[in-house]
C-alpha atoms as a PDB file:
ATOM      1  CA  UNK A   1      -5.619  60.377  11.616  1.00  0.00           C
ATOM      2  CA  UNK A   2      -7.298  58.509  14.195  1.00  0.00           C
ATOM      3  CA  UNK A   3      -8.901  55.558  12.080  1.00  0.00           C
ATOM      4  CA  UNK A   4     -10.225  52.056  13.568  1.00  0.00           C
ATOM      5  CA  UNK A   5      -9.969  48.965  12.451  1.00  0.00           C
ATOM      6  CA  UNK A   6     -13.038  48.375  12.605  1.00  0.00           C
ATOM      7  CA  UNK A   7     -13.282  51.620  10.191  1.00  0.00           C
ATOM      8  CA  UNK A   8     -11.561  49.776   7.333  1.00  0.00           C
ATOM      9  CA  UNK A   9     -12.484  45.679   7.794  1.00  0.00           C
ATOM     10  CA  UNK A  10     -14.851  46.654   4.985  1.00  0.00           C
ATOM     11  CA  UNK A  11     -12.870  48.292   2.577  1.00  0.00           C
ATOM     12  CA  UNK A  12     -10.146  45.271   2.960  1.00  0.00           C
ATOM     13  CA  UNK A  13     -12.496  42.635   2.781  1.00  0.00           C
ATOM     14  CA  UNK A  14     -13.924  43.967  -0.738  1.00  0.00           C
ATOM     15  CA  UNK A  15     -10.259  44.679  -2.037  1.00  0.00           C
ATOM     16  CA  UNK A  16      -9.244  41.290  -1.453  1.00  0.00           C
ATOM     17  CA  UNK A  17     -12.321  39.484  -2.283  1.00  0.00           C
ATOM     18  CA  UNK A  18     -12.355  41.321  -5.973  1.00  0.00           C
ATOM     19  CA  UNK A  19      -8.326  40.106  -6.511  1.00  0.00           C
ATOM     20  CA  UNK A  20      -8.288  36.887  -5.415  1.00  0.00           C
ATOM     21  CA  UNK A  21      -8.310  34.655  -8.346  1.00  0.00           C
ATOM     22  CA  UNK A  22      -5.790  37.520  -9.502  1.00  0.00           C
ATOM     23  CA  UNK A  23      -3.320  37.382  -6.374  1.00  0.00           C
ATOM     24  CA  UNK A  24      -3.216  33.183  -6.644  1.00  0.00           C
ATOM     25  CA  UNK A  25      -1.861  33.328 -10.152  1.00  0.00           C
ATOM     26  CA  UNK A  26       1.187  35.790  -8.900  1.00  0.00           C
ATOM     27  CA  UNK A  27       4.294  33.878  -8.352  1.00  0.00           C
ATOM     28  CA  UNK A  28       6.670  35.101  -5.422  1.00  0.00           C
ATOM     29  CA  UNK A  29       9.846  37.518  -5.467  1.00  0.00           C
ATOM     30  CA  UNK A  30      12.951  35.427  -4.088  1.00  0.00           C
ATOM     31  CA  UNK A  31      13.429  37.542  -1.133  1.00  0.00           C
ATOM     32  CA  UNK A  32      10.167  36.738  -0.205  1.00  0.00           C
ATOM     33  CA  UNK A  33      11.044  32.850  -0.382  1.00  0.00           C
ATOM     34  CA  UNK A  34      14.145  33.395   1.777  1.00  0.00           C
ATOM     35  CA  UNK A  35      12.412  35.063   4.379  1.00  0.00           C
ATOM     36  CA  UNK A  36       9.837  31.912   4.302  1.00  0.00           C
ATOM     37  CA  UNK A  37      12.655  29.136   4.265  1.00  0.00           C
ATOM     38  CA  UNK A  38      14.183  31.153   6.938  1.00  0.00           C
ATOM     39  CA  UNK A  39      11.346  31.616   9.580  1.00  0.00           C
ATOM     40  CA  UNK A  40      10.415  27.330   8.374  1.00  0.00           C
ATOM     41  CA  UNK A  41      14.083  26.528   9.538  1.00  0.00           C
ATOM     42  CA  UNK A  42      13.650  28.323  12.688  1.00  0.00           C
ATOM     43  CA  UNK A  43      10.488  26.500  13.708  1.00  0.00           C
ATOM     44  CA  UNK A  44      12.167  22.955  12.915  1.00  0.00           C
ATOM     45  CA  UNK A  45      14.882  23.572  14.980  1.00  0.00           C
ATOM     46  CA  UNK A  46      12.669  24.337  17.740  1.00  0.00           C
ATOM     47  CA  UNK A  47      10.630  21.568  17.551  1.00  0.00           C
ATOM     48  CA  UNK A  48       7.203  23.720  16.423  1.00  0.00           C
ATOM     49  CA  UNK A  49       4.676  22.333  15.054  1.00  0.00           C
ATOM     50  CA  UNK A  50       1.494  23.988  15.295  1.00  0.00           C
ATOM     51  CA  UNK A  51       1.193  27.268  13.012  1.00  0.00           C
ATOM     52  CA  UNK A  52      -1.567  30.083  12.420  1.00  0.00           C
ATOM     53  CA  UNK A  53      -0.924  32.250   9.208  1.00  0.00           C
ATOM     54  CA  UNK A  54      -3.005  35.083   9.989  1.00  0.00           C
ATOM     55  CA  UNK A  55      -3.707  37.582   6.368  1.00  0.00           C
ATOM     56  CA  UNK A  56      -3.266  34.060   4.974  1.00  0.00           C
ATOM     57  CA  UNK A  57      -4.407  35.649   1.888  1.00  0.00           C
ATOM     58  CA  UNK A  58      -4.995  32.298  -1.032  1.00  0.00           C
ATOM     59  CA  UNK A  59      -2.901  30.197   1.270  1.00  0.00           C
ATOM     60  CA  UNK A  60       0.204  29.645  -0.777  1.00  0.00           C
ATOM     61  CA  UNK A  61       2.508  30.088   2.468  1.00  0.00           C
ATOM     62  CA  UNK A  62       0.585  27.803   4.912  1.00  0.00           C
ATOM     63  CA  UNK A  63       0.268  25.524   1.873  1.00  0.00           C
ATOM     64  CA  UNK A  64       4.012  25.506   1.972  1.00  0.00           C
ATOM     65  CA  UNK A  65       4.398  25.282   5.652  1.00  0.00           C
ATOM     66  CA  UNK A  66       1.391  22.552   5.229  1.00  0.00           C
ATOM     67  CA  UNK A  67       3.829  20.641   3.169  1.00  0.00           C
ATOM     68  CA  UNK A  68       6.989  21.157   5.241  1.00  0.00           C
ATOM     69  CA  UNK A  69       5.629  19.027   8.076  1.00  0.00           C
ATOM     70  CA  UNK A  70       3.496  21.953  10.132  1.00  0.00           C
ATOM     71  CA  UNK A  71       0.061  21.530  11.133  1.00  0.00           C
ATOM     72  CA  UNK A  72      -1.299  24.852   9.564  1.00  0.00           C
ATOM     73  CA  UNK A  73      -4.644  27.054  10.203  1.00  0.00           C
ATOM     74  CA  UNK A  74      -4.818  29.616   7.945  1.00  0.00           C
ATOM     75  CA  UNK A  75      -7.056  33.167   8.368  1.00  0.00           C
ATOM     76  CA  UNK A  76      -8.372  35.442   6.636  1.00  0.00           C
ATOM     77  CA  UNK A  77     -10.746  37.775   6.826  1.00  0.00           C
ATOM     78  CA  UNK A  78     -11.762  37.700   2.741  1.00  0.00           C
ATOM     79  CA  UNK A  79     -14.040  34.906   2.222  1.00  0.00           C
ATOM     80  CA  UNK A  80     -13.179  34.648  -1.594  1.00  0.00           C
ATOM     81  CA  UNK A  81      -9.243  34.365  -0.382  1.00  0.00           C
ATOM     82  CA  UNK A  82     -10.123  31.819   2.175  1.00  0.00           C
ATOM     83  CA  UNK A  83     -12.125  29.728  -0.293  1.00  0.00           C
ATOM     84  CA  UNK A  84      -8.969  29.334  -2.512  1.00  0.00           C
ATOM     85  CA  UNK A  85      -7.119  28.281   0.521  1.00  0.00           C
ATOM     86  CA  UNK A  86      -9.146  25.513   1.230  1.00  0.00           C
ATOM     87  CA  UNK A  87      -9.171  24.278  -2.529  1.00  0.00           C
ATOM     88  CA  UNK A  88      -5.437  23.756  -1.939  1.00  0.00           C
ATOM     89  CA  UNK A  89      -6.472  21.535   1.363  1.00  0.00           C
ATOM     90  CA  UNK A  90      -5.876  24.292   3.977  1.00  0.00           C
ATOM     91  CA  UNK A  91      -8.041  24.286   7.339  1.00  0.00           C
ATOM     92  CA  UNK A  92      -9.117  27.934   6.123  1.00  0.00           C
ATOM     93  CA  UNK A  93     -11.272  30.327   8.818  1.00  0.00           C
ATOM     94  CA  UNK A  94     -12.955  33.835   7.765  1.00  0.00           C
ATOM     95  CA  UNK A  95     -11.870  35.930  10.557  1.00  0.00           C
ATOM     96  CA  UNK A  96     -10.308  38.838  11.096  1.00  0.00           C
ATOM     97  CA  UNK A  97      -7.491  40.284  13.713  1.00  0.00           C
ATOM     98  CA  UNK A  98      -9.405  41.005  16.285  1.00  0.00           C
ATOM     99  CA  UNK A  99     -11.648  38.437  16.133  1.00  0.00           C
ATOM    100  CA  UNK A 100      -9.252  35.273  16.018  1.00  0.00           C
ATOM    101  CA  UNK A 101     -11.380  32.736  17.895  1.00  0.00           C
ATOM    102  CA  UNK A 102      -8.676  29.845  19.138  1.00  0.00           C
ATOM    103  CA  UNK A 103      -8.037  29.174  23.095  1.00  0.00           C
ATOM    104  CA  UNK A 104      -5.324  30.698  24.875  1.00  0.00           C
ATOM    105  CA  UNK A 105      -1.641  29.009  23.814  1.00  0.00           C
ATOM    106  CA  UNK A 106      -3.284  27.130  20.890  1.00  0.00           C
ATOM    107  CA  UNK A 107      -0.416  27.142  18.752  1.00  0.00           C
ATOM    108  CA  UNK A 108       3.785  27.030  18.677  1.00  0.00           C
ATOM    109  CA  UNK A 109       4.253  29.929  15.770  1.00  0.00           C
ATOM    110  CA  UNK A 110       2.183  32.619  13.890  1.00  0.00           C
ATOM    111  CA  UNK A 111       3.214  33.997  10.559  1.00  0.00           C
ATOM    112  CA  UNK A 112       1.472  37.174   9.222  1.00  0.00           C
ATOM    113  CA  UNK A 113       3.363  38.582   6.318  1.00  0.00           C
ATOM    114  CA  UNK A 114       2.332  42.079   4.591  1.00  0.00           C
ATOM    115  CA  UNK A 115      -0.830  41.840   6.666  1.00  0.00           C
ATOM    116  CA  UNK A 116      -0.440  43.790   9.875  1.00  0.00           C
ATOM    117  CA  UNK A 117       0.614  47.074   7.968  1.00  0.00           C
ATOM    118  CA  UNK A 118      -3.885  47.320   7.229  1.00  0.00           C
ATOM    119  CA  UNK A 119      -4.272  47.701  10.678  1.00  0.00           C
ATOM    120  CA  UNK A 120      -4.228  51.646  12.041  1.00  0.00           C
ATOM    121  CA  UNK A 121      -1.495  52.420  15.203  1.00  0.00           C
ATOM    122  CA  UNK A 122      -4.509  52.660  17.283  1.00  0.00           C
ATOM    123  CA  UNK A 123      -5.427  49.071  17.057  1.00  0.00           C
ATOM    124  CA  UNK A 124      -1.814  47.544  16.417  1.00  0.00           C
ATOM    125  CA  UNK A 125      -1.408  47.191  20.293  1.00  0.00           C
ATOM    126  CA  UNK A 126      -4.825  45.112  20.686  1.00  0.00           C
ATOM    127  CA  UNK A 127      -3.867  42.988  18.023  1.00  0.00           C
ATOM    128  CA  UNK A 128      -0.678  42.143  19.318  1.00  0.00           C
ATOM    129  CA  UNK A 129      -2.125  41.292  22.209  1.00  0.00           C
ATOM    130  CA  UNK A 130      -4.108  38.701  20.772  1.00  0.00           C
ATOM    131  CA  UNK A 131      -1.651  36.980  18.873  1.00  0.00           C
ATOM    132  CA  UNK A 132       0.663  36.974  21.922  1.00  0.00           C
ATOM    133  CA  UNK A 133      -2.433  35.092  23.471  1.00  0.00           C
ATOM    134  CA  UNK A 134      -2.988  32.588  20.998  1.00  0.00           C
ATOM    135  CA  UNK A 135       0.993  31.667  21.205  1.00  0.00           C
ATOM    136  CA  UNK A 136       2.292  29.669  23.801  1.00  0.00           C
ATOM    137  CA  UNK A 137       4.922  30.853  25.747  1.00  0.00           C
ATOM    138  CA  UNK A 138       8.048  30.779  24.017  1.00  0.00           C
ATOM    139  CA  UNK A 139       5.993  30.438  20.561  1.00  0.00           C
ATOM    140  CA  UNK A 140       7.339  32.014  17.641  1.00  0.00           C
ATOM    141  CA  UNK A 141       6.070  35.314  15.597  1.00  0.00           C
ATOM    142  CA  UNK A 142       7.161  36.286  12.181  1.00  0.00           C
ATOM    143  CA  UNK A 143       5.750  39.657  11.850  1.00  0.00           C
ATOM    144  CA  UNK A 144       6.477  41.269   8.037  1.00  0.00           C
ATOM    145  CA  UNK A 145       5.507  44.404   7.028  1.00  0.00           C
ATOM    146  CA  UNK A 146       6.753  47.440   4.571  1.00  0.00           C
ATOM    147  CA  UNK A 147       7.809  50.021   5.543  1.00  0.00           C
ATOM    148  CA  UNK A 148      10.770  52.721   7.578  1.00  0.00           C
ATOM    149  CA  UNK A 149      13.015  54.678   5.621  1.00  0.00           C
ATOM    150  CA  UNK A 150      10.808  56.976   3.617  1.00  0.00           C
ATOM    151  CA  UNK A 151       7.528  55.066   3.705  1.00  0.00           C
ATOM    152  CA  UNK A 152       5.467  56.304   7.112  1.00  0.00           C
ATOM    153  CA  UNK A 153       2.299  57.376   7.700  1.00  0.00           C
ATOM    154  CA  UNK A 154      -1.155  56.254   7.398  1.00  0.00           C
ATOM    155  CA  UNK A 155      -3.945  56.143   4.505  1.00  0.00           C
ATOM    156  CA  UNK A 156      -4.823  54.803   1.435  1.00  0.00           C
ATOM    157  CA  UNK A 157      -2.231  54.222  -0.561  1.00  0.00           C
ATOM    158  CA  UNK A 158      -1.979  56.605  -3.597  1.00  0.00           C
ATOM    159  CA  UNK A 159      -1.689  54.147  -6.969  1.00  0.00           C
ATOM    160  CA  UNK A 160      -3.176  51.502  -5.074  1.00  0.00           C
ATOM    161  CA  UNK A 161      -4.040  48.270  -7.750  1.00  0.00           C
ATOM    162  CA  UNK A 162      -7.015  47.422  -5.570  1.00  0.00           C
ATOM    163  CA  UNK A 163     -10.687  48.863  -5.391  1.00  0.00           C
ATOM    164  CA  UNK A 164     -11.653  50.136  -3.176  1.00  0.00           C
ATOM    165  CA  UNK A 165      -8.332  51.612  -2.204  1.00  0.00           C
ATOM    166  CA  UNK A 166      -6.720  49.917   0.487  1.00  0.00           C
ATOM    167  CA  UNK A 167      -5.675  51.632   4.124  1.00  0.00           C
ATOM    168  CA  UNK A 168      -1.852  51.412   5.068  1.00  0.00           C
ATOM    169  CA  UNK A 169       0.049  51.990   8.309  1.00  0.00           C
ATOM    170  CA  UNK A 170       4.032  52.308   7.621  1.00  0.00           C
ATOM    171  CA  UNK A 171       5.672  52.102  10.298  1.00  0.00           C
ATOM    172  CA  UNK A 172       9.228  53.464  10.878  1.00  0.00           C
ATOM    173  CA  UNK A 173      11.727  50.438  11.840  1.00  0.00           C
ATOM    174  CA  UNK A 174      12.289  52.247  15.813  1.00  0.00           C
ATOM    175  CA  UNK A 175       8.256  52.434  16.085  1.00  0.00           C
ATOM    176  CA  UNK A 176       7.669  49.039  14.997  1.00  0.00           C
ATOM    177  CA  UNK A 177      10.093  47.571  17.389  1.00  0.00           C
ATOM    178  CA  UNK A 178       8.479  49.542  20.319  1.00  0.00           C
ATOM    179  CA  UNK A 179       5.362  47.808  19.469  1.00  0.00           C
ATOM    180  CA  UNK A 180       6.883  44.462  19.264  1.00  0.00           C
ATOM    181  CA  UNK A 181       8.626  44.921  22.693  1.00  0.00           C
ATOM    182  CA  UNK A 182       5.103  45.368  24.856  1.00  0.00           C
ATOM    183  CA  UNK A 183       4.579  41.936  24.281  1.00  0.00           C
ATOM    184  CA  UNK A 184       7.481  39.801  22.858  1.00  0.00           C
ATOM    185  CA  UNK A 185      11.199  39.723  22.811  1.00  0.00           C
ATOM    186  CA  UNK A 186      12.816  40.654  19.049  1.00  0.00           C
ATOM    187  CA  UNK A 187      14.858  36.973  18.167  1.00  0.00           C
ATOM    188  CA  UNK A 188      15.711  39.356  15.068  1.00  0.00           C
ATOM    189  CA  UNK A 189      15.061  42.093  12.825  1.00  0.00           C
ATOM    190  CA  UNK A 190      16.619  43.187   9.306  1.00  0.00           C
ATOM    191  CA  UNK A 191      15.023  45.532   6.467  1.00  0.00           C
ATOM    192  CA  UNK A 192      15.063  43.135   2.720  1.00  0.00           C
ATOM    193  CA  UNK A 193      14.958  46.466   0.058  1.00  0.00           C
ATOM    194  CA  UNK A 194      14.591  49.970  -0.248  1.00  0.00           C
ATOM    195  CA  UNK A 195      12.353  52.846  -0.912  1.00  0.00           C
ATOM    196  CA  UNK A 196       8.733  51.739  -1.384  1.00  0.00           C
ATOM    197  CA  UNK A 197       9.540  48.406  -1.425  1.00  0.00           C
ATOM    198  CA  UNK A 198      11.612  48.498   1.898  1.00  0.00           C
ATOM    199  CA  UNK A 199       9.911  45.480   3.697  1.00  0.00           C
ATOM    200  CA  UNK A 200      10.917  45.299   7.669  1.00  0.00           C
ATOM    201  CA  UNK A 201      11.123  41.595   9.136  1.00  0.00           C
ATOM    202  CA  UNK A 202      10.798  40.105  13.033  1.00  0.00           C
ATOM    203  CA  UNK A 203      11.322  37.276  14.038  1.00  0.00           C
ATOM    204  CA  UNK A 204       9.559  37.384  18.066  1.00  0.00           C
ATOM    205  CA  UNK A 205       9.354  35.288  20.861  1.00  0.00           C
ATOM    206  CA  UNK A 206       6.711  35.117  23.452  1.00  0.00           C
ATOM    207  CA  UNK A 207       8.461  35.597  27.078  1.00  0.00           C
ATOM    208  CA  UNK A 208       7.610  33.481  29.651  1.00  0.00           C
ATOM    209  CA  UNK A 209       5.269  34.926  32.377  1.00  0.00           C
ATOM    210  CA  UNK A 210       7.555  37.462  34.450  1.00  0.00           C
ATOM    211  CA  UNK A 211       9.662  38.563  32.062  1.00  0.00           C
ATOM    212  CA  UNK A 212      10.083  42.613  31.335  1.00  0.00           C
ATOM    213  CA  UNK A 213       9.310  44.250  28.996  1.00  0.00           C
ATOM    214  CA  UNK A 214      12.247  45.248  26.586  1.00  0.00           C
ATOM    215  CA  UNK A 215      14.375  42.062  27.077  1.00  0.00           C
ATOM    216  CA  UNK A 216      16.056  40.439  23.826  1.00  0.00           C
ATOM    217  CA  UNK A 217      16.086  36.504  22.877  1.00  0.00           C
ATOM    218  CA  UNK A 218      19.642  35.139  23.602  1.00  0.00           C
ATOM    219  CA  UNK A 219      18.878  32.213  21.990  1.00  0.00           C
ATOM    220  CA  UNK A 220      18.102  31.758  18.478  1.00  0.00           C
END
């Protein structure tokens, strides 16, 4: 399937933009929590202080970092979801992953959970690339996605609660790492679940300049 990201912007902007007010009123799962106390701990004890949530969706995360001591930005490409994010005091931007106008090194950490898994295998690489340019060096990435096990592939996804149906790219847990590796070192990664609700998380660190390709984080 060789789809674009440009191909599906649309498609994901509508889909969000028609469930916003619907997605704010969800609470979230525990796991989900850990995974955001987790990453929050990390950035303390590394002194971090400037965040971007990319896929900030209605901003309940950046709120959260907002409130843990981070100076947030939050992005998203729906203008409905970043709306609700600035009703909760967020600096909100309507932008999407390709388009992330900040200056080179403008911030210590990016978050983007169950975001990056709308963007096709053909694009992931460029989009890397620009979050590894917004990050300083050393910054921090949490990148959280579902997918491995049995969920690959790309396409809507069938008994999708959104319309219009939204496009997916699972990843299996050895191709998502490759990715990662062109452009960060992995700090860590562990699957939370199972099935169709396996979720895969990385924690990544931008290398200094000179560094190859493939190295792993010593320190955490």
């Amino acid at each position: 399937m060789n789809v674009r990201y440009n191909d599906v912007i649309g498609s994901l902007r509508a889909a969000y933009d028609g469930s916003a007010e619907r997605r704010d009123g969800s609470g979230k799962t525990a796991w989900k929590l850990a995974e955001r106390e987790g990453f929050l701990s990390r950035l303390q004890r590394h002194e971090c202080k400037r965040l971007l949530e990319i896929g900030a969706g209605t901003g309940q995360d950046s709120a959260y970092f907002q409130e843990n001591g981070m100076e947030v930005v939050a992005a998203d490409l729906s203008p409905a979801m970043v709306a609700l994010c600035r009703e909760k005091g967020l600096d909100a931007r309507v932008m999407d992953f390709l388009s992330l106008d900040f200056a080179p090194g403008s911030f210590d950490a990016v978050y983007a959970l169950n975001c990056l898994l709308h963007v096709p295998n053909s694009d992931l690489p460029a989009v890397l690339d620009e979050i590894r340019r917004l990050l300083r060096p050393g910054g921090l990435f949490f990148l959280g996605v579902y997918g491995g096990g049995n969920l690959t592939g790309e396409g809507p996804f069938e008994g999708d609660d959104h319309q219009p149906p939204r496009f997916f790219s699972f990843r299996s847990d050895e191709e998502l790492q490759e990715y990662a590796r062109r452009n960060f070192q992995i700090v860590d990664f562990h699957a939370v679940g199972s099935d169709e609700f396996r979720f895969q998380s990385l924690t990544l660190r931008r290398r200094p300049g000179g560094e190859t390709n493939g190295r792993h984080a010593t320190d955490d």
